[in-house]
N, C-alpha and C. Protein backbone atom coordinates (compact mmCIF):
# COMPACT_ATOMS: atom_id res chain seq x y z
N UNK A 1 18.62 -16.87 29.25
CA UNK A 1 18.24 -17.41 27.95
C UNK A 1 19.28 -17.00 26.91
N UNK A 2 20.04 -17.92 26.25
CA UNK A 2 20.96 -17.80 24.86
C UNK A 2 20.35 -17.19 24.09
N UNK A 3 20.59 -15.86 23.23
CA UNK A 3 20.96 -15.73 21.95
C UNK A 3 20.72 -16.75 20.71
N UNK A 4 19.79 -16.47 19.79
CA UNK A 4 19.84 -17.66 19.05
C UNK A 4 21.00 -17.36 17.55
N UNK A 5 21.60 -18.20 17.00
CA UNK A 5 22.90 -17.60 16.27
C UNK A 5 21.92 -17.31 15.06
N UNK A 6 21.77 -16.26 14.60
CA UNK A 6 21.35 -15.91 13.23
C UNK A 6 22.29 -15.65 12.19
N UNK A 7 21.90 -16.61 11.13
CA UNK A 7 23.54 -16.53 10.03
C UNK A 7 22.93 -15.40 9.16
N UNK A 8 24.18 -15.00 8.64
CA UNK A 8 23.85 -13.57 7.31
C UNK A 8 22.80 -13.84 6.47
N UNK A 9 22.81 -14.92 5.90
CA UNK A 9 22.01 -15.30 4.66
C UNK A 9 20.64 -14.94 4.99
N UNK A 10 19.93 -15.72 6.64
CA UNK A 10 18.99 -15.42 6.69
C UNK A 10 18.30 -13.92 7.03
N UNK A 11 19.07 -13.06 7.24
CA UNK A 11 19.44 -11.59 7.80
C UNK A 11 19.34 -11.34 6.32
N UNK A 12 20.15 -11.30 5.14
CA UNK A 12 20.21 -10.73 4.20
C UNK A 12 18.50 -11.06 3.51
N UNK A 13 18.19 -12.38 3.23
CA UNK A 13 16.53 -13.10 2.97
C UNK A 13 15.71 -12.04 3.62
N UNK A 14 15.69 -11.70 4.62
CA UNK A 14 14.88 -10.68 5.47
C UNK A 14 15.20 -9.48 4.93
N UNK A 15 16.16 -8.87 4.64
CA UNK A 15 16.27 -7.70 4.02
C UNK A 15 15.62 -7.32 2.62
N UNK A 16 15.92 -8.50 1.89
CA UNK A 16 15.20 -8.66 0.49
C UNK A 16 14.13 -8.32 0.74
N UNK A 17 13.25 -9.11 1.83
CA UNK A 17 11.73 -9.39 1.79
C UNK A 17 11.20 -8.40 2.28
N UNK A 18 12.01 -7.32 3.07
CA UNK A 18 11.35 -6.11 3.95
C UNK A 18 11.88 -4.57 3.56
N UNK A 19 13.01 -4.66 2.92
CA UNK A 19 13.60 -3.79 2.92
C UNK A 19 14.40 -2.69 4.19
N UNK A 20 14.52 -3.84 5.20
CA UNK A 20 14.63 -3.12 6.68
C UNK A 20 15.97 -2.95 6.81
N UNK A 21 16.80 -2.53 7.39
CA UNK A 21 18.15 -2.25 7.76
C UNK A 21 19.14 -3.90 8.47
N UNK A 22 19.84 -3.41 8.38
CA UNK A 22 20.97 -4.79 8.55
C UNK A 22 19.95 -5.42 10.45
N UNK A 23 20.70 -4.26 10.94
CA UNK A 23 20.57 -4.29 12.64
C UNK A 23 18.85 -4.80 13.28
N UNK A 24 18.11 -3.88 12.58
CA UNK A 24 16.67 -4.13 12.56
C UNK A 24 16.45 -5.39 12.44
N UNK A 25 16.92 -6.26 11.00
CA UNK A 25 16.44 -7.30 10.75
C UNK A 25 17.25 -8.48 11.88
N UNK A 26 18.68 -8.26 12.33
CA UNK A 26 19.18 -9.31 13.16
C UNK A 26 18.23 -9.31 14.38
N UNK A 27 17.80 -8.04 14.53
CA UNK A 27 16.79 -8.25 15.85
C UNK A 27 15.68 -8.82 16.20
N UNK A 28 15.26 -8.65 14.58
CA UNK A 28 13.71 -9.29 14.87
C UNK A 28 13.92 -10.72 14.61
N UNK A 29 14.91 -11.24 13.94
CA UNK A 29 15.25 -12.72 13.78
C UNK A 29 15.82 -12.99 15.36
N UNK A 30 16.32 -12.30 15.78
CA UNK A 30 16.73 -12.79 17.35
C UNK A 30 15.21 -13.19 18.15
N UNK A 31 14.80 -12.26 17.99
CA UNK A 31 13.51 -11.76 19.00
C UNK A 31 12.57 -13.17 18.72
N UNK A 32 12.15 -13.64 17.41
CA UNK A 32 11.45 -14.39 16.46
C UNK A 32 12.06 -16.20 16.96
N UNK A 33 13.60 -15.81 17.72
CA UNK A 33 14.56 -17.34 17.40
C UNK A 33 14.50 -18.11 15.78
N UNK A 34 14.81 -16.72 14.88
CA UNK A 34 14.50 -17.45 13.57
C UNK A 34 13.89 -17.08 12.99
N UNK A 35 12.84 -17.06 13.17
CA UNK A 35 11.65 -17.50 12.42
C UNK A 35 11.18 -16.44 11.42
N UNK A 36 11.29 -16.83 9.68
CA UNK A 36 11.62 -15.58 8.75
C UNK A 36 9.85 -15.16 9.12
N UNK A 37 9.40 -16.05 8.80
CA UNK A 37 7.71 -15.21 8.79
C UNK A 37 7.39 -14.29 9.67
N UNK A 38 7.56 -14.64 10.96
CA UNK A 38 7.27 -14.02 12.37
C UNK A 38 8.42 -12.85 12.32
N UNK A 39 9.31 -13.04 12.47
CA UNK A 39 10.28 -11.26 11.65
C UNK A 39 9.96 -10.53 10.78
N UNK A 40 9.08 -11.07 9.79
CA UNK A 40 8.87 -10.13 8.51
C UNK A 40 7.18 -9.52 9.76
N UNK A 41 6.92 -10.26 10.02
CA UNK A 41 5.49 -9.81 11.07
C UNK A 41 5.85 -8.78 11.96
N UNK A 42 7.03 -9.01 12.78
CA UNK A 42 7.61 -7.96 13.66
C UNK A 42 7.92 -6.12 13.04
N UNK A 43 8.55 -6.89 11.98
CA UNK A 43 9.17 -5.45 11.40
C UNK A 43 7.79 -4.59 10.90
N UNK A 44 6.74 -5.38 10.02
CA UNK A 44 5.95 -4.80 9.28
C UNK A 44 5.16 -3.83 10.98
N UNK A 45 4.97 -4.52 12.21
CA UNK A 45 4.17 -3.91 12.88
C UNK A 45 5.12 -2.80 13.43
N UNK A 46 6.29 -3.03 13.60
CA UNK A 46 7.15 -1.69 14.11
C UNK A 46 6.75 -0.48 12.73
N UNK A 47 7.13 -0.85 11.24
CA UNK A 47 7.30 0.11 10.49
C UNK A 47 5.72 1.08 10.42
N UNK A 48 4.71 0.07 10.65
CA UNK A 48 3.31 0.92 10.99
C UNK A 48 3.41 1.80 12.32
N UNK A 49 4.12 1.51 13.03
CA UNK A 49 4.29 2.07 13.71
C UNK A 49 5.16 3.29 14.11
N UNK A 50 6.03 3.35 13.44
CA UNK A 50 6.54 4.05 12.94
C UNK A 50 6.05 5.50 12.03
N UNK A 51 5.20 4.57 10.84
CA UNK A 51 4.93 5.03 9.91
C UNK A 51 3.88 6.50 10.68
N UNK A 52 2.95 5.89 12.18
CA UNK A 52 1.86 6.65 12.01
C UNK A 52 2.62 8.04 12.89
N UNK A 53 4.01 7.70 13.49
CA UNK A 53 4.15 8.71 14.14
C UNK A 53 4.89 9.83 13.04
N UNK A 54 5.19 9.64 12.22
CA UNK A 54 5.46 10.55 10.65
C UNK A 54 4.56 10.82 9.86
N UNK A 55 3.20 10.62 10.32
CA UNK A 55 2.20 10.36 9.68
C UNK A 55 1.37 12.41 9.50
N UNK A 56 2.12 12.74 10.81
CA UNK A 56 1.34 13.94 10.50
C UNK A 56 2.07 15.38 10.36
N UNK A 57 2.94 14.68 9.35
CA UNK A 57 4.37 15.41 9.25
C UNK A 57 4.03 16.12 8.03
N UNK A 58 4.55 17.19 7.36
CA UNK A 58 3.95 17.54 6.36
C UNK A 58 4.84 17.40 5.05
N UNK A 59 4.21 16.94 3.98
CA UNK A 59 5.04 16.41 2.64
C UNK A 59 4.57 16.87 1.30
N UNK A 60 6.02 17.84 0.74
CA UNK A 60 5.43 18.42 -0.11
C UNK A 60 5.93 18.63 -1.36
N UNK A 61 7.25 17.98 -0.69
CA UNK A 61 8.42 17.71 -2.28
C UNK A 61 7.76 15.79 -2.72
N UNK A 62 8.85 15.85 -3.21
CA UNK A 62 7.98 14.22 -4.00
C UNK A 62 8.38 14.25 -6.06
N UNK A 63 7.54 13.60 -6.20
CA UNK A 63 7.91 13.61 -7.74
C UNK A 63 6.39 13.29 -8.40
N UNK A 64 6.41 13.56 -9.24
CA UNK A 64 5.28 13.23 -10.42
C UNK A 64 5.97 12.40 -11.62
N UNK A 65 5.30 11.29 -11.68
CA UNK A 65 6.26 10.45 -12.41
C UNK A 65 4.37 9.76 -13.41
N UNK A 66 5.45 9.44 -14.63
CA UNK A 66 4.43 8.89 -16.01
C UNK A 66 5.15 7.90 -16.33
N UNK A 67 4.21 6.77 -16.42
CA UNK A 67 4.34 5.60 -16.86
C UNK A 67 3.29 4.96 -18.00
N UNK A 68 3.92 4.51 -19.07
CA UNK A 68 3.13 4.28 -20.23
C UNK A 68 3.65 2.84 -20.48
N UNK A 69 2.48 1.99 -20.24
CA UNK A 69 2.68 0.28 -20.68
C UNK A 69 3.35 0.06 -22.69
N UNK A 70 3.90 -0.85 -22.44
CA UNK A 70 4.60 -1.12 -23.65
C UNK A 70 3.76 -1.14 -24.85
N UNK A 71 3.52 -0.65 -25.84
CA UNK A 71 2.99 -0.31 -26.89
C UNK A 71 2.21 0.76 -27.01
N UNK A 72 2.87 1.75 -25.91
CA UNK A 72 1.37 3.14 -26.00
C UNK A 72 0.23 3.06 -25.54
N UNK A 73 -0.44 1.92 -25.51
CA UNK A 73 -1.90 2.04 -25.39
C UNK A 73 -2.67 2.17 -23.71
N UNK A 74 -1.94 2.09 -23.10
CA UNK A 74 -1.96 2.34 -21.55
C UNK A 74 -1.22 3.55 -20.72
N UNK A 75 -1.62 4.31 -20.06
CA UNK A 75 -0.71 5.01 -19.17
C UNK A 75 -0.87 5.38 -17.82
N UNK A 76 -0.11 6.10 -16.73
CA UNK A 76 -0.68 6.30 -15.75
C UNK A 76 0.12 7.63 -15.16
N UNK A 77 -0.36 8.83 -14.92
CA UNK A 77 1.09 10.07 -14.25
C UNK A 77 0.49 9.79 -12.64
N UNK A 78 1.29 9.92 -11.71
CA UNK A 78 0.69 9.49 -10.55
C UNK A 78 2.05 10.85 -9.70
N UNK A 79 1.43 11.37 -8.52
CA UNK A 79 2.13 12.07 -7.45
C UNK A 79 2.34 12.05 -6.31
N UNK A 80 3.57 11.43 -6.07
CA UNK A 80 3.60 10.88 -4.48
C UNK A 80 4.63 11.92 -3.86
N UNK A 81 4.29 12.44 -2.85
CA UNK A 81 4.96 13.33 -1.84
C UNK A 81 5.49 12.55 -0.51
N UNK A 82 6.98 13.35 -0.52
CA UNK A 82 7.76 13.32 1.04
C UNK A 82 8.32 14.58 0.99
N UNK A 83 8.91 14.31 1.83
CA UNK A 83 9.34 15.77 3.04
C UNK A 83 10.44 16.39 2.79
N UNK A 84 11.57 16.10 2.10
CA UNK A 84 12.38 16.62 1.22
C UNK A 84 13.02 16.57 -0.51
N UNK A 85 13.52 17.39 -0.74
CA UNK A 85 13.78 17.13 -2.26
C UNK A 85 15.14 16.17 -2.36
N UNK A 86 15.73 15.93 -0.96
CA UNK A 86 16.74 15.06 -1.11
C UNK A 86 16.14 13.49 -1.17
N UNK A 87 15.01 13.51 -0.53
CA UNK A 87 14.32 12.14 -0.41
C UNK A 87 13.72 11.76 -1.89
N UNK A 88 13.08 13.02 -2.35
CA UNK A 88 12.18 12.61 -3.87
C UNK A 88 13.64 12.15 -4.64
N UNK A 89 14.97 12.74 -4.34
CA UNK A 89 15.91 11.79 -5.74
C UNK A 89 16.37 10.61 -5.26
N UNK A 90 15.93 10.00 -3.81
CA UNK A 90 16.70 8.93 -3.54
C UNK A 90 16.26 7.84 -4.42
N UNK A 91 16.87 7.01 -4.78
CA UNK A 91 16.72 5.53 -5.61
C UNK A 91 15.62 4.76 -4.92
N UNK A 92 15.41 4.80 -3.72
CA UNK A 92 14.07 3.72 -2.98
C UNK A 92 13.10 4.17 -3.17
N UNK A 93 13.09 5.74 -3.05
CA UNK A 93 11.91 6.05 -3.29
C UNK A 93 11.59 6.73 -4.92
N UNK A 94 12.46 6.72 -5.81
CA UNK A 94 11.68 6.56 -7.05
C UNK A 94 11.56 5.56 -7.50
N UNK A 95 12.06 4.15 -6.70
CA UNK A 95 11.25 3.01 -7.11
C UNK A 95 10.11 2.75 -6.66
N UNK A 96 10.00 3.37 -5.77
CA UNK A 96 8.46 2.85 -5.13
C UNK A 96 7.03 3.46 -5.96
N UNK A 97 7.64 4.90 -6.10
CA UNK A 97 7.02 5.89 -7.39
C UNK A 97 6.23 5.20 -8.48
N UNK A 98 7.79 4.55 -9.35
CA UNK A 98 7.41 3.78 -10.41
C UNK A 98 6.57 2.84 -10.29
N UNK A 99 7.12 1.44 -9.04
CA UNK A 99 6.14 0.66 -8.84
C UNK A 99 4.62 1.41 -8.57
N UNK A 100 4.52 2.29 -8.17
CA UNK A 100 3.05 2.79 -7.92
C UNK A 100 2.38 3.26 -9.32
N UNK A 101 3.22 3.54 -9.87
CA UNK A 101 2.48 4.09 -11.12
C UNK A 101 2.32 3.12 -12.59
N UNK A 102 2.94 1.71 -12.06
CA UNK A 102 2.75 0.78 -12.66
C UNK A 102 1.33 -0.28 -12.04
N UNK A 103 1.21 0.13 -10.57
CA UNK A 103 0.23 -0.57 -9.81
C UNK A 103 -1.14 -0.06 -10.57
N UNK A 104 -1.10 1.42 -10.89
CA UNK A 104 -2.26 2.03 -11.32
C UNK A 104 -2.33 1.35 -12.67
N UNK A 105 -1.23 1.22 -13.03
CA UNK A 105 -2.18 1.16 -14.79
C UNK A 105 -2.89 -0.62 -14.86
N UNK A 106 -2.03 -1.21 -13.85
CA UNK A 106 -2.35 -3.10 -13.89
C UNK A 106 -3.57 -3.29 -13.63
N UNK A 107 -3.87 -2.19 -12.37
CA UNK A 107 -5.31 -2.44 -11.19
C UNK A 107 -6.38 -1.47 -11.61
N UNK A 108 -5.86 -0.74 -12.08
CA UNK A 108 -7.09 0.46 -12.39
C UNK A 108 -7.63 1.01 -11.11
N UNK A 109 -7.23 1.57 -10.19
CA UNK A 109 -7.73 1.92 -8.89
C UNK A 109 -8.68 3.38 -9.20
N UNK A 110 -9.04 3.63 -8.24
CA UNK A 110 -9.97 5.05 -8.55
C UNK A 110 -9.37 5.69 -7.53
N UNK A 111 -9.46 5.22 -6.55
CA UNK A 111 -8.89 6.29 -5.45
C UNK A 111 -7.17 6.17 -4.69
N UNK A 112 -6.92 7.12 -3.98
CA UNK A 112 -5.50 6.97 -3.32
C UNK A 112 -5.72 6.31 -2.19
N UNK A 113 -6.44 6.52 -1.62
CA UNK A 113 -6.74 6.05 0.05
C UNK A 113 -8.21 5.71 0.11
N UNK A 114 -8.84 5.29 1.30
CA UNK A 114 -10.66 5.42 1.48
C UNK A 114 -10.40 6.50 2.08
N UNK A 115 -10.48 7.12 3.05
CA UNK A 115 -10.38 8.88 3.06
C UNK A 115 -11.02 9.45 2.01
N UNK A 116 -10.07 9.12 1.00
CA UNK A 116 -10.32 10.20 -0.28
C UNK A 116 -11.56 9.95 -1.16
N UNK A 117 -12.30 8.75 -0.67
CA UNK A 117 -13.41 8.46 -1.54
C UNK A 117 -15.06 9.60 -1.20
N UNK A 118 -14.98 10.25 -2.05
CA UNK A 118 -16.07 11.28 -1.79
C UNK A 118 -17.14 10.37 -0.86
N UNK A 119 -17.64 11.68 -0.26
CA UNK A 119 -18.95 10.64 0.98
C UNK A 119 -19.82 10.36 -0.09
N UNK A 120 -20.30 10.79 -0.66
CA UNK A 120 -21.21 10.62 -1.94
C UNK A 120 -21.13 9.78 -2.73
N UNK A 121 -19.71 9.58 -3.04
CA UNK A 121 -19.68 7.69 -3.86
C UNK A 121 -19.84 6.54 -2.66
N UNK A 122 -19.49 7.02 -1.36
CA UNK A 122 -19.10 5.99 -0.52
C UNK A 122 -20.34 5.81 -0.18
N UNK A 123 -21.47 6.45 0.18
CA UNK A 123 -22.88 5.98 0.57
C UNK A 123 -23.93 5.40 -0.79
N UNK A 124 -23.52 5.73 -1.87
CA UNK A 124 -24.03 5.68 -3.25
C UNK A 124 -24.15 3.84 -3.43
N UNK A 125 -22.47 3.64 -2.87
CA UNK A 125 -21.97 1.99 -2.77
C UNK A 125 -22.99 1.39 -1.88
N UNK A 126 -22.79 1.57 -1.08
CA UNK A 126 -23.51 1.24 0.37
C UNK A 126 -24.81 0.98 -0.06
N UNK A 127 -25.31 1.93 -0.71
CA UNK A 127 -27.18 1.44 -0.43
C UNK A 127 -27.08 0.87 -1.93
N UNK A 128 -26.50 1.05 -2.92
CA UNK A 128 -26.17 -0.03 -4.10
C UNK A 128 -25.99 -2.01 -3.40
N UNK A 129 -25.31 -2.14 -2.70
CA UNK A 129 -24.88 -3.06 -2.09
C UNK A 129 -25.92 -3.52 -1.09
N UNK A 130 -26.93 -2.33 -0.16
CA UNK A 130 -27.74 -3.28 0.64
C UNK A 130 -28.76 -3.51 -0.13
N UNK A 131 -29.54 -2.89 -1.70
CA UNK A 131 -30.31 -2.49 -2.10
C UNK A 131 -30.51 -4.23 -2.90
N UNK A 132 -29.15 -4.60 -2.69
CA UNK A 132 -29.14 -5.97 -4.02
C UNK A 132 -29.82 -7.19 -3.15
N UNK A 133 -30.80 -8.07 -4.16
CA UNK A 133 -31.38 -9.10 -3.87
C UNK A 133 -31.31 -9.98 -3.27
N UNK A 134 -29.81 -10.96 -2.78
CA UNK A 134 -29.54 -11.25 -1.82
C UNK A 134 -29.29 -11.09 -0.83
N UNK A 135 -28.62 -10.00 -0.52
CA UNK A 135 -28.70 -8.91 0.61
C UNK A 135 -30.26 -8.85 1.29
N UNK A 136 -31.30 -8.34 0.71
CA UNK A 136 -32.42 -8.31 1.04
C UNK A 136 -33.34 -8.88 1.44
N UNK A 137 -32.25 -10.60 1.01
CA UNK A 137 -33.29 -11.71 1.52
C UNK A 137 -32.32 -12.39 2.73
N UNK A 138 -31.72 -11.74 3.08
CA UNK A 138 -30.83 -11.83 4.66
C UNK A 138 -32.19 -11.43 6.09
N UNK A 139 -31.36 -11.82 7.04
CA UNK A 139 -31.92 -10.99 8.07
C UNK A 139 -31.70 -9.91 8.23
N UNK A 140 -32.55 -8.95 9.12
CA UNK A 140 -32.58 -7.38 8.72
C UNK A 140 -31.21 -6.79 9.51
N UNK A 141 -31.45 -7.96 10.46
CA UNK A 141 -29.93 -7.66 12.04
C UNK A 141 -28.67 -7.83 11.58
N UNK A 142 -28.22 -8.33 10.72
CA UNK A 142 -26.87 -8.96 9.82
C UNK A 142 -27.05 -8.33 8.38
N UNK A 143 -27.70 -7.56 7.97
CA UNK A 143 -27.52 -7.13 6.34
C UNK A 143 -26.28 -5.99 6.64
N UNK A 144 -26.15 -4.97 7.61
CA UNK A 144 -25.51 -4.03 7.54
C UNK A 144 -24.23 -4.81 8.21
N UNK A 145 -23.42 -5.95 8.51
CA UNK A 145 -22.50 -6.36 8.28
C UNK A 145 -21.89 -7.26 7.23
N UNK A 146 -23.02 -7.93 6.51
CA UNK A 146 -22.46 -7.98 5.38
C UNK A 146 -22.48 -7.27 4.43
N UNK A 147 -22.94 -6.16 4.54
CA UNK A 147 -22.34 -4.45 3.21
C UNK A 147 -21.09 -4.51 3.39
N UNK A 148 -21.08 -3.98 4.98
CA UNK A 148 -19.52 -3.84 5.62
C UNK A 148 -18.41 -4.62 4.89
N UNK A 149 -18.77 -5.60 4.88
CA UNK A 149 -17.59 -6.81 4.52
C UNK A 149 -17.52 -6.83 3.18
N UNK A 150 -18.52 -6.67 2.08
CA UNK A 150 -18.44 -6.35 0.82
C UNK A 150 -17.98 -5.13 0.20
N UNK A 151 -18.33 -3.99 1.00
CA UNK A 151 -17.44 -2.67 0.96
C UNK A 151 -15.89 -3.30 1.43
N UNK A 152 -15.37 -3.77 1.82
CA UNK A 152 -14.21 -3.90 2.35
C UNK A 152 -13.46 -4.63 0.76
N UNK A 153 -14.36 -5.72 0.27
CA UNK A 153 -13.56 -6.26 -0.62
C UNK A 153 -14.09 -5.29 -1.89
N UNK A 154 -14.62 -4.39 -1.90
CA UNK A 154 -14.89 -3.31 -3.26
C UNK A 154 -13.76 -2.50 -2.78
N UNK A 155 -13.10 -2.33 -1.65
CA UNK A 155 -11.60 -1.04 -1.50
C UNK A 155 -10.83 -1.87 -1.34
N UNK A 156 -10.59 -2.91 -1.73
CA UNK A 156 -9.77 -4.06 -2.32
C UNK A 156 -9.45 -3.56 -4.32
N UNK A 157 -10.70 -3.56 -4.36
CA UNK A 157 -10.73 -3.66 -6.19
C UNK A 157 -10.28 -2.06 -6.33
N UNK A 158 -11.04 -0.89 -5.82
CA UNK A 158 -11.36 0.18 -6.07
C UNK A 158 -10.14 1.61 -5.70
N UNK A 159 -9.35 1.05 -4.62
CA UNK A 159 -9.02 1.74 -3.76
C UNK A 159 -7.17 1.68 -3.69
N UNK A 160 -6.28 2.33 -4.09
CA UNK A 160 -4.50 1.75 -4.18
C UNK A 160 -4.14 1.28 -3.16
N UNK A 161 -4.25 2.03 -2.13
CA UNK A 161 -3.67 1.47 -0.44
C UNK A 161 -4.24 0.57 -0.13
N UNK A 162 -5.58 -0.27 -0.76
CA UNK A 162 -6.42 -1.46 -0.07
C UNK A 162 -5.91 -2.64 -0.69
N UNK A 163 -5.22 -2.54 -2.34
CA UNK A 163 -4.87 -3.38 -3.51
C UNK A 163 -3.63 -3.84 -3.01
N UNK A 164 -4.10 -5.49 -3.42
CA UNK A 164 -2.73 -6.35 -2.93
C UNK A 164 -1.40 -5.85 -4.33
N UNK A 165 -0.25 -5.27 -3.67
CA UNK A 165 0.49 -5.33 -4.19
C UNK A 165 1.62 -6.28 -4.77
N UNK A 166 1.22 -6.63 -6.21
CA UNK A 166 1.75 -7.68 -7.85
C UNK A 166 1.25 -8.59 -6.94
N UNK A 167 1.69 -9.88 -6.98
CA UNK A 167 1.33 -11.10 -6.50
C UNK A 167 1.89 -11.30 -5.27
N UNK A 168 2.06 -10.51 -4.25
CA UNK A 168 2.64 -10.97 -2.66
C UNK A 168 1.22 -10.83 -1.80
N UNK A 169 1.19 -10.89 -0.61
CA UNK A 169 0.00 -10.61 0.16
C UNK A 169 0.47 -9.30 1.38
N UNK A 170 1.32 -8.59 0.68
CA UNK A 170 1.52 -7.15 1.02
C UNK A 170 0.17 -6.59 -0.07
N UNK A 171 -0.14 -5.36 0.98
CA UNK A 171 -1.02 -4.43 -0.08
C UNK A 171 -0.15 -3.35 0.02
N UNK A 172 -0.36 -2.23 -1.14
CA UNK A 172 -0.08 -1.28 -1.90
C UNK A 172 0.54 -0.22 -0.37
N UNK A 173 -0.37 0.09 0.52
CA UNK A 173 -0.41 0.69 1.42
C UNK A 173 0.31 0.20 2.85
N UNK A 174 0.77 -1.33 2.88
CA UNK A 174 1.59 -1.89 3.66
C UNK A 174 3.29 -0.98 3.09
N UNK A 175 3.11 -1.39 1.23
CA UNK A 175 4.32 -1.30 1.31
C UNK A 175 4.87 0.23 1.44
N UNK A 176 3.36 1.09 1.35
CA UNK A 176 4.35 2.71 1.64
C UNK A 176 4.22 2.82 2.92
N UNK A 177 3.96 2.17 4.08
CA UNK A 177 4.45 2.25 5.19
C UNK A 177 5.88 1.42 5.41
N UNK A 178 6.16 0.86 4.13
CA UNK A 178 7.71 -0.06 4.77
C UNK A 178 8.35 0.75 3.80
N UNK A 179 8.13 1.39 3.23
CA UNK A 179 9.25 2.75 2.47
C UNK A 179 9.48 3.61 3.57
N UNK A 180 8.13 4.30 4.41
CA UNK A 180 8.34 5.09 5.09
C UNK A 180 9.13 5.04 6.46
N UNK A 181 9.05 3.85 6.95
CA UNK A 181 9.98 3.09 8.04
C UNK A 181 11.33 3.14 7.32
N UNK A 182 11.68 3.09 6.51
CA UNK A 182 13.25 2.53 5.98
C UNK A 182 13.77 4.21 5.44
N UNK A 183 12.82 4.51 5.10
CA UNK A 183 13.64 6.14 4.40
C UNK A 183 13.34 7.19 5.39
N UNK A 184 12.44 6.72 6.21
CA UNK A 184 12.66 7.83 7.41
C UNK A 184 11.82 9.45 7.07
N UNK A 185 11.14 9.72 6.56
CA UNK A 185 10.32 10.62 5.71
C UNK A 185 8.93 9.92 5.73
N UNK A 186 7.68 11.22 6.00
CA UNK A 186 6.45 10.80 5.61
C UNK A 186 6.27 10.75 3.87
N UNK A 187 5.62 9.31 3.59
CA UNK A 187 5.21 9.51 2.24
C UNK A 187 4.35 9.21 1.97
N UNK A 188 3.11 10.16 0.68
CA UNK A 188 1.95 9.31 0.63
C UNK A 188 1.17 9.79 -1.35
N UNK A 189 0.67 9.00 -1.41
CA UNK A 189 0.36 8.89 -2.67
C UNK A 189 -0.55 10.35 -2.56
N UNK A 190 -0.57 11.72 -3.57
CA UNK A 190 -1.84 12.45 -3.72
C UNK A 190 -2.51 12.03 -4.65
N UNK A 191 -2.09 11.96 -5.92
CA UNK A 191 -3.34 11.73 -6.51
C UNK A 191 -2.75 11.00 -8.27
N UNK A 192 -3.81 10.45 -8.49
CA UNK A 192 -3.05 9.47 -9.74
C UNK A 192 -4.37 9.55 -11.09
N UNK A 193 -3.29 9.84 -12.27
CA UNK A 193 -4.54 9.72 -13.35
C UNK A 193 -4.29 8.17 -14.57
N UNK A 194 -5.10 7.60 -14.83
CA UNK A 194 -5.02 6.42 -15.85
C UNK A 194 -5.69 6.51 -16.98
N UNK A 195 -4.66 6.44 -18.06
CA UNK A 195 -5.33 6.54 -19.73
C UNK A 195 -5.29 5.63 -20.33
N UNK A 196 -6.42 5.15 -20.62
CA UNK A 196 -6.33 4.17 -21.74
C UNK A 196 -7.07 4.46 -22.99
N UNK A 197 -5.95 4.03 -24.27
CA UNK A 197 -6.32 4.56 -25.72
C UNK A 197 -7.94 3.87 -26.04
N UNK A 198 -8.78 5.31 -26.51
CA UNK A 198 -10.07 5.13 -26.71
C UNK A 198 -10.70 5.08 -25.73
N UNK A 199 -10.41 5.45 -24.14
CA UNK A 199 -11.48 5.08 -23.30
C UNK A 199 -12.63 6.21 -23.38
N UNK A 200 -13.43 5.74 -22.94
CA UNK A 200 -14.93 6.97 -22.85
C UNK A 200 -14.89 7.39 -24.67
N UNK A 201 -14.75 6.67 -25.64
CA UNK A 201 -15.05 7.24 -26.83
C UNK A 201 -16.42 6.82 -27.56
């Protein structure tokens, strides 16, 4: 079986869209015969894959970075950790920083991960959600999968790693596994605060 000829342009298009390395991306366009979607599919499942075997690596340098929306009245300090202090000054990853700490102030998330959602809010949801009126007028055998599925789209709204990141159909948490594939370092959001002028007054 031939080789299919992959020209630069579409190699470079793939790089834009993934942030993956030159070689990486000719491969998965080889592998694909082309095909940009099905390459950007390839890479994203290698970089998870990737991602989980760095996953239990320990990360403790990083940066704390503040971001305040244009006119003051918004802000967000957010702290994302990797594994060296040479990695926290690289340029990819204090963009990803920023983008994250701009994700917080757009989306308003509460949590970093579902992990991190206390059991106590997370069951609080749950019987909030089966407790509601339509729910109740379900069958009794199918109510506890559709919580399920409504919890899923509340750590959509609620949750950073569940939130589709700006307008692509990457989420927040796809893309710090395609940082972490490309920079080679575990990285992961700890913890993020959001101010807005007058809130709770």
């Amino acid at each position: 079986m031939t080789t299919p000829t992959i020209s630069a342009d579409a190699v470079k298009e793939l790089r834009e869209r993934t942030g993956a390395g030159f070689m990486d991306c000719k491969r998965a366009l080889e592998e694909t015969a082309g095909d940009l979607d099905r390459a950007v599919a390839v890479l994203r499942e290698r970089n998870q894959a990737s991602a989980a075997r760095k996953a239990g690596r320990e990360a403790r340098e990083g940066l704390i970075y503040s971001y305040i929306h244009t006119g003051g009245r918004i802000g967000a300090i957010v702290e994302v950790n990797c594994e060296t202090d040479f990695v926290a000054r690289n340029e990819q990853f204090q963009k990803l920083v920023r983008d994250l700490a701009m994700q917080v102030v757009a989306l308003r998330p509460l949590y970093p991960t579902i992990d991190s959602i206390p059991a106590q809010a997370l069951e609080a949801k749950r019987s909030e959600l089966l407790a509601d009126e339509i729910v109740q007028k379900k069958p009794e055998a199918i109510r506890g999968q559709i919580v399920e599925g409504q919890l899923r789209k509340w750590f959509q709204q609620v949750v950073l790693s569940e939130q589709p990141f700006r307008d692509t159909d990457q989420t927040v948490g796809q893309l710090v596994l395609d940082a972490i594939a490309t920079i080679g370092e575990n990285i992961r959001v700890r913890r993020f605060v959001r101010f807005e002028l007058g809130e709770d007054l």
